[in-house]
PDB file of N, CA and C in Angstrom:
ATOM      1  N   UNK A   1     146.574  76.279  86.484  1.00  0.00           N
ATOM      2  CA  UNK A   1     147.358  75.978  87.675  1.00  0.00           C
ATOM      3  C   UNK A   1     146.765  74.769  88.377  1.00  0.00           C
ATOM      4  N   UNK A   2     147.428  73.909  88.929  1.00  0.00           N
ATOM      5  CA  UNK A   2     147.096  72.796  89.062  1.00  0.00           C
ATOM      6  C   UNK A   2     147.154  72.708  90.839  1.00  0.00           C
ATOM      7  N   UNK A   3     146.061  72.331  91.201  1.00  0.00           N
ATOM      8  CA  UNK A   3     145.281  72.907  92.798  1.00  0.00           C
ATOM      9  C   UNK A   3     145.175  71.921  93.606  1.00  0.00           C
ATOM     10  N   UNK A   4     146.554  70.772  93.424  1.00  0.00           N
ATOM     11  CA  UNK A   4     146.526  69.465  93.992  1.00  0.00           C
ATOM     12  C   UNK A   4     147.252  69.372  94.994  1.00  0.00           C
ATOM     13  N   UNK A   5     146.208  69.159  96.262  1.00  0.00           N
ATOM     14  CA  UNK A   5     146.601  69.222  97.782  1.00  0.00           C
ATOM     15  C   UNK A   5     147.499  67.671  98.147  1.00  0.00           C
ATOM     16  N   UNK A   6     148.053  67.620  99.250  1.00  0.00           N
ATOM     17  CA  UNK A   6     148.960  66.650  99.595  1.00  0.00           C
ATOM     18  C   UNK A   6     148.681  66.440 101.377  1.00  0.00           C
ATOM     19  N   UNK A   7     148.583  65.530 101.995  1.00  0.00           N
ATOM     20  CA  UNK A   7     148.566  65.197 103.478  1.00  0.00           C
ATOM     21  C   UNK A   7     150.117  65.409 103.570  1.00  0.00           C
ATOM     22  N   UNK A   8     150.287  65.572 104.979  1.00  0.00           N
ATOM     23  CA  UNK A   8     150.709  64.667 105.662  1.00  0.00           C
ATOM     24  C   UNK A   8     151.322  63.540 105.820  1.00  0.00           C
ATOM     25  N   UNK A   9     152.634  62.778 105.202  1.00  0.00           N
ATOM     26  CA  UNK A   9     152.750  61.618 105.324  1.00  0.00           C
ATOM     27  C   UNK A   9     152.795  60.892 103.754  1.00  0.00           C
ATOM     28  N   UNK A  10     152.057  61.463 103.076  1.00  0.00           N
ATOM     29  CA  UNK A  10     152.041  61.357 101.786  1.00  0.00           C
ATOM     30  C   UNK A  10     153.409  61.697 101.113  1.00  0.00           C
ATOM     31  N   UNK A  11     153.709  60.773  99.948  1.00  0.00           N
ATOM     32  CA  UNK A  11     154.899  61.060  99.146  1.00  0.00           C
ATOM     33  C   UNK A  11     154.864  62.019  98.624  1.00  0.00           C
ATOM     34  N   UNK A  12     156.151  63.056  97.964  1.00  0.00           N
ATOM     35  CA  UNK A  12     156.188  64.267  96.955  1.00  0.00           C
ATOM     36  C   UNK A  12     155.791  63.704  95.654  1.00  0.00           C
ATOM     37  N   UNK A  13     155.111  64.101  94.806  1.00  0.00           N
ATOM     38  CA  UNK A  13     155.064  63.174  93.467  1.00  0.00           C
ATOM     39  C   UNK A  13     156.579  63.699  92.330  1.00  0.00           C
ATOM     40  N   UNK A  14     156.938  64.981  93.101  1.00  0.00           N
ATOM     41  CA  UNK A  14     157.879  65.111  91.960  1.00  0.00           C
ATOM     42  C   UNK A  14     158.939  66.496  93.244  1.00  0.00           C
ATOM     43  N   UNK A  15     159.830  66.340  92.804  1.00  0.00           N
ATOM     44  CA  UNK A  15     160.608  67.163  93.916  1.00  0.00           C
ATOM     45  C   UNK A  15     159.995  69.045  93.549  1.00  0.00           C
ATOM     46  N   UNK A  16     160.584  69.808  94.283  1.00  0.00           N
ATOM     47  CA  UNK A  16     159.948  71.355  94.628  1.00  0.00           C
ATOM     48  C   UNK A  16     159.847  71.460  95.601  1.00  0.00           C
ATOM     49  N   UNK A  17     159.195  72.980  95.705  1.00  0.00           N
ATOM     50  CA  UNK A  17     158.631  73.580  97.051  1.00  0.00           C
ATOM     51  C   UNK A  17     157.104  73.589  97.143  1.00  0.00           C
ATOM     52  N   UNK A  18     157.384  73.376  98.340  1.00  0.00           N
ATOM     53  CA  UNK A  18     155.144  73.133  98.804  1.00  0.00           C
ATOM     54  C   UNK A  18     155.063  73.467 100.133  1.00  0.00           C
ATOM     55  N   UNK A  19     153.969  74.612  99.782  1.00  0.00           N
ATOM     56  CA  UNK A  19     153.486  75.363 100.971  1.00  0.00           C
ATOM     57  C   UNK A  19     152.499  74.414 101.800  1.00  0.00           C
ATOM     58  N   UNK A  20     152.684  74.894 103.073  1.00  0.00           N
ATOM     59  CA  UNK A  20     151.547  74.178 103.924  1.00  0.00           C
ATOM     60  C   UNK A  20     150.865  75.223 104.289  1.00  0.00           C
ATOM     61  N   UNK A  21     149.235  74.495 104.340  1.00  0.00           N
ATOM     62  CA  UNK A  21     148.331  75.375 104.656  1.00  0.00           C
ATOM     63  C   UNK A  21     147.367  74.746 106.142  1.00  0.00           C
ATOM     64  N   UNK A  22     146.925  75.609 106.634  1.00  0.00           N
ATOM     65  CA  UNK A  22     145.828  74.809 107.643  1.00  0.00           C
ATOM     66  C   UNK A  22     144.292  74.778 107.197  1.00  0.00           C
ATOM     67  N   UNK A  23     143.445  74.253 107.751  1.00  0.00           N
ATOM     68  CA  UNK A  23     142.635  73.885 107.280  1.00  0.00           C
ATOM     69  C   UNK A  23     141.392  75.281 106.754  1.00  0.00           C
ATOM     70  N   UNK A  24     142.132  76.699 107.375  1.00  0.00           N
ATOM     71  CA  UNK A  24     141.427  77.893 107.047  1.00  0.00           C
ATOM     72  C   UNK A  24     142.145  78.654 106.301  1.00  0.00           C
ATOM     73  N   UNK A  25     142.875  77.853 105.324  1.00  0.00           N
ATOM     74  CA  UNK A  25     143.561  78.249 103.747  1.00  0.00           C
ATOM     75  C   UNK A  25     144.922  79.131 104.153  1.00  0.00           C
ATOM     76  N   UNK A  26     145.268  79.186 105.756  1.00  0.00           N
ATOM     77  CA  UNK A  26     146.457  79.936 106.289  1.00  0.00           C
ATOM     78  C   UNK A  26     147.755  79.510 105.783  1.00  0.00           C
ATOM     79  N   UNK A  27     148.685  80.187 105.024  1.00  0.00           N
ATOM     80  CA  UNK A  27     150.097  79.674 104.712  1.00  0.00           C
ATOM     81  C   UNK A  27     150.593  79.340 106.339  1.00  0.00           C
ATOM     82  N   UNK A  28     151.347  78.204 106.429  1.00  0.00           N
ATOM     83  CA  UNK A  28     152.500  78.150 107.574  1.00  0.00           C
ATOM     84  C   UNK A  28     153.424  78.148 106.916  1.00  0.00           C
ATOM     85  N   UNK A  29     154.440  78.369 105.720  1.00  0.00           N
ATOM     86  CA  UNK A  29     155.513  78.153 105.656  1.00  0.00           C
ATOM     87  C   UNK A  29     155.564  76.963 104.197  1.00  0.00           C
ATOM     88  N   UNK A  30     156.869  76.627 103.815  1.00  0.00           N
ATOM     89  CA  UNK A  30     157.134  76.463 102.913  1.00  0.00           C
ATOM     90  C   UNK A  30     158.383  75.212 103.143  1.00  0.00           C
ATOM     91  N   UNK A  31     158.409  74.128 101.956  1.00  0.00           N
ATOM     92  CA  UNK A  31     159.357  72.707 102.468  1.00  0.00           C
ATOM     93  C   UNK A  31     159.610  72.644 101.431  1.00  0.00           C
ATOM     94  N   UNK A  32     161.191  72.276 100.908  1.00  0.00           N
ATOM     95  CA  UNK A  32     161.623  71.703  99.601  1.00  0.00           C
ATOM     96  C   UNK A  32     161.453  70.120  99.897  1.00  0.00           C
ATOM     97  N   UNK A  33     161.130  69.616  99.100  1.00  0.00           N
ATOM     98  CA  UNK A  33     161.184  67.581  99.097  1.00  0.00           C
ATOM     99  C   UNK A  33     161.478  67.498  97.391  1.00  0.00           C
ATOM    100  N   UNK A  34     162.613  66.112  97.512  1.00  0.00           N
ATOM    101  CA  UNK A  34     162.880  65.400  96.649  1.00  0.00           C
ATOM    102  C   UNK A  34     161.600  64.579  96.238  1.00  0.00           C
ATOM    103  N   UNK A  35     161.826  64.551  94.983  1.00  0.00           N
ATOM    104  CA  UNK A  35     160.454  63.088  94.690  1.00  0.00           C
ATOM    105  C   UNK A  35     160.559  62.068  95.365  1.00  0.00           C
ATOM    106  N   UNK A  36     159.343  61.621  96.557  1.00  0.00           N
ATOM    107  CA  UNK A  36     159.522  59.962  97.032  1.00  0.00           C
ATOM    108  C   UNK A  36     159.751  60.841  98.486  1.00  0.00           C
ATOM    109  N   UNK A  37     160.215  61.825  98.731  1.00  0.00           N
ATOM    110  CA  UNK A  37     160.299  62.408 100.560  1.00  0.00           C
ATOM    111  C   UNK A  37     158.685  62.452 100.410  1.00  0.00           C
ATOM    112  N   UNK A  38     158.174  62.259 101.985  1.00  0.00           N
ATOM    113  CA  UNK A  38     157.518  62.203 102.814  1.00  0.00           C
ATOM    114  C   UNK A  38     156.910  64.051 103.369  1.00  0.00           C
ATOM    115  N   UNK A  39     156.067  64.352 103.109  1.00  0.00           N
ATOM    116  CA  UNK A  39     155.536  65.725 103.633  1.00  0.00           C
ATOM    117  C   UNK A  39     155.408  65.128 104.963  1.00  0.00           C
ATOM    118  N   UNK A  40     156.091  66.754 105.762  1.00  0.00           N
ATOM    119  CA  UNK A  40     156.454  66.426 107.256  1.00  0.00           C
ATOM    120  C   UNK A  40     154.752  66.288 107.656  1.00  0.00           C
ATOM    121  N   UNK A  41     155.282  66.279 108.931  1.00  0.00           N
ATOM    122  CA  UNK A  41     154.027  66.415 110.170  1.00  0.00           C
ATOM    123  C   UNK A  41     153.593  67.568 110.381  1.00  0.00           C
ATOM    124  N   UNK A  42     152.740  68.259 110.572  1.00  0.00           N
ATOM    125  CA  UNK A  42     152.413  69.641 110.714  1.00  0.00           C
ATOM    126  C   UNK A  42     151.767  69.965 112.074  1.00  0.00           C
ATOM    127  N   UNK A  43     151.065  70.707 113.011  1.00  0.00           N
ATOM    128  CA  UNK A  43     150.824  71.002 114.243  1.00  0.00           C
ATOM    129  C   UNK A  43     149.563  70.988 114.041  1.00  0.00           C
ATOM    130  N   UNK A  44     148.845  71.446 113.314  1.00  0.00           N
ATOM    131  CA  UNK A  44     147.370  71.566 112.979  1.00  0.00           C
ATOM    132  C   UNK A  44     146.728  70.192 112.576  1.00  0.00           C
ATOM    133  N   UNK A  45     145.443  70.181 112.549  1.00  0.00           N
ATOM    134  CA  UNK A  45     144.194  69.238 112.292  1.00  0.00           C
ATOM    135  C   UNK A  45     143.907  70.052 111.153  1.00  0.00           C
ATOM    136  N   UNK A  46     144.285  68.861 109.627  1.00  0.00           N
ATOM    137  CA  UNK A  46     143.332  69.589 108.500  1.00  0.00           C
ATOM    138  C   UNK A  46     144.340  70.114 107.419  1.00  0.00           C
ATOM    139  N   UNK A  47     145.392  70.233 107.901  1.00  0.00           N
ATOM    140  CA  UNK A  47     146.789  70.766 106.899  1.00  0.00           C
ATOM    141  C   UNK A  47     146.837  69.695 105.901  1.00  0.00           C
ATOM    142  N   UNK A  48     147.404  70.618 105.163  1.00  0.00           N
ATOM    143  CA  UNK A  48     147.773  70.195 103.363  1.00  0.00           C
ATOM    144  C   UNK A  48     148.726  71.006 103.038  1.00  0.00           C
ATOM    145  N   UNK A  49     149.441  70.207 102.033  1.00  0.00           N
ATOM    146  CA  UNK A  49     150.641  71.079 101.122  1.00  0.00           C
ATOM    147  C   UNK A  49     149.919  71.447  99.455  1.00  0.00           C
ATOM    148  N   UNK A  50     150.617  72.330  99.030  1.00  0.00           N
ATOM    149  CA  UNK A  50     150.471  72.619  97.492  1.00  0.00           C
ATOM    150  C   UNK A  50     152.001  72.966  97.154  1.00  0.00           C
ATOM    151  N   UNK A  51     151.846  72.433  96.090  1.00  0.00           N
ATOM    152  CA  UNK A  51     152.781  73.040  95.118  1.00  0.00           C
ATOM    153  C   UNK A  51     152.938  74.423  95.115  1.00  0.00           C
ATOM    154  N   UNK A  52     154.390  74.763  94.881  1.00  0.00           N
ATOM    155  CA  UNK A  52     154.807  76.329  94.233  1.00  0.00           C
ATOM    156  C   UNK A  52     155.045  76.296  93.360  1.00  0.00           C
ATOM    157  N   UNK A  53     154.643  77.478  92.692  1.00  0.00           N
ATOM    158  CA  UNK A  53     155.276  77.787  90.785  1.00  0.00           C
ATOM    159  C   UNK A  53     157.137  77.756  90.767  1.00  0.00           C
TER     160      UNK A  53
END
């Protein structure tokens, strides 16, 4: 499984769903993006997205 985090602002590399996490591994929720969309803004200091299966 492939454990590759994403900012903030950063492009999707390939379209899906990607969970956001905060910086104490907490799910907030979940975003579909096309390849080339932009991962939103998140409320927290430290958030990252991952991929879903």
């Amino acid at each position: 499984m492939d454990n590759q985090k994403w900012r903030p602002g950063e492009e999707a590399p390939a379209s899906g769903t990607y969970a956001a996490y905060d910086a104490n591994g907490q799910c907030g929720g979940a975003v579909y993006l096309e390849e080339g969309e932009r991962f939103p803004a998140t409320q927290h200091e430290g958030s990252y997205y991952e991929k879903q299966d």
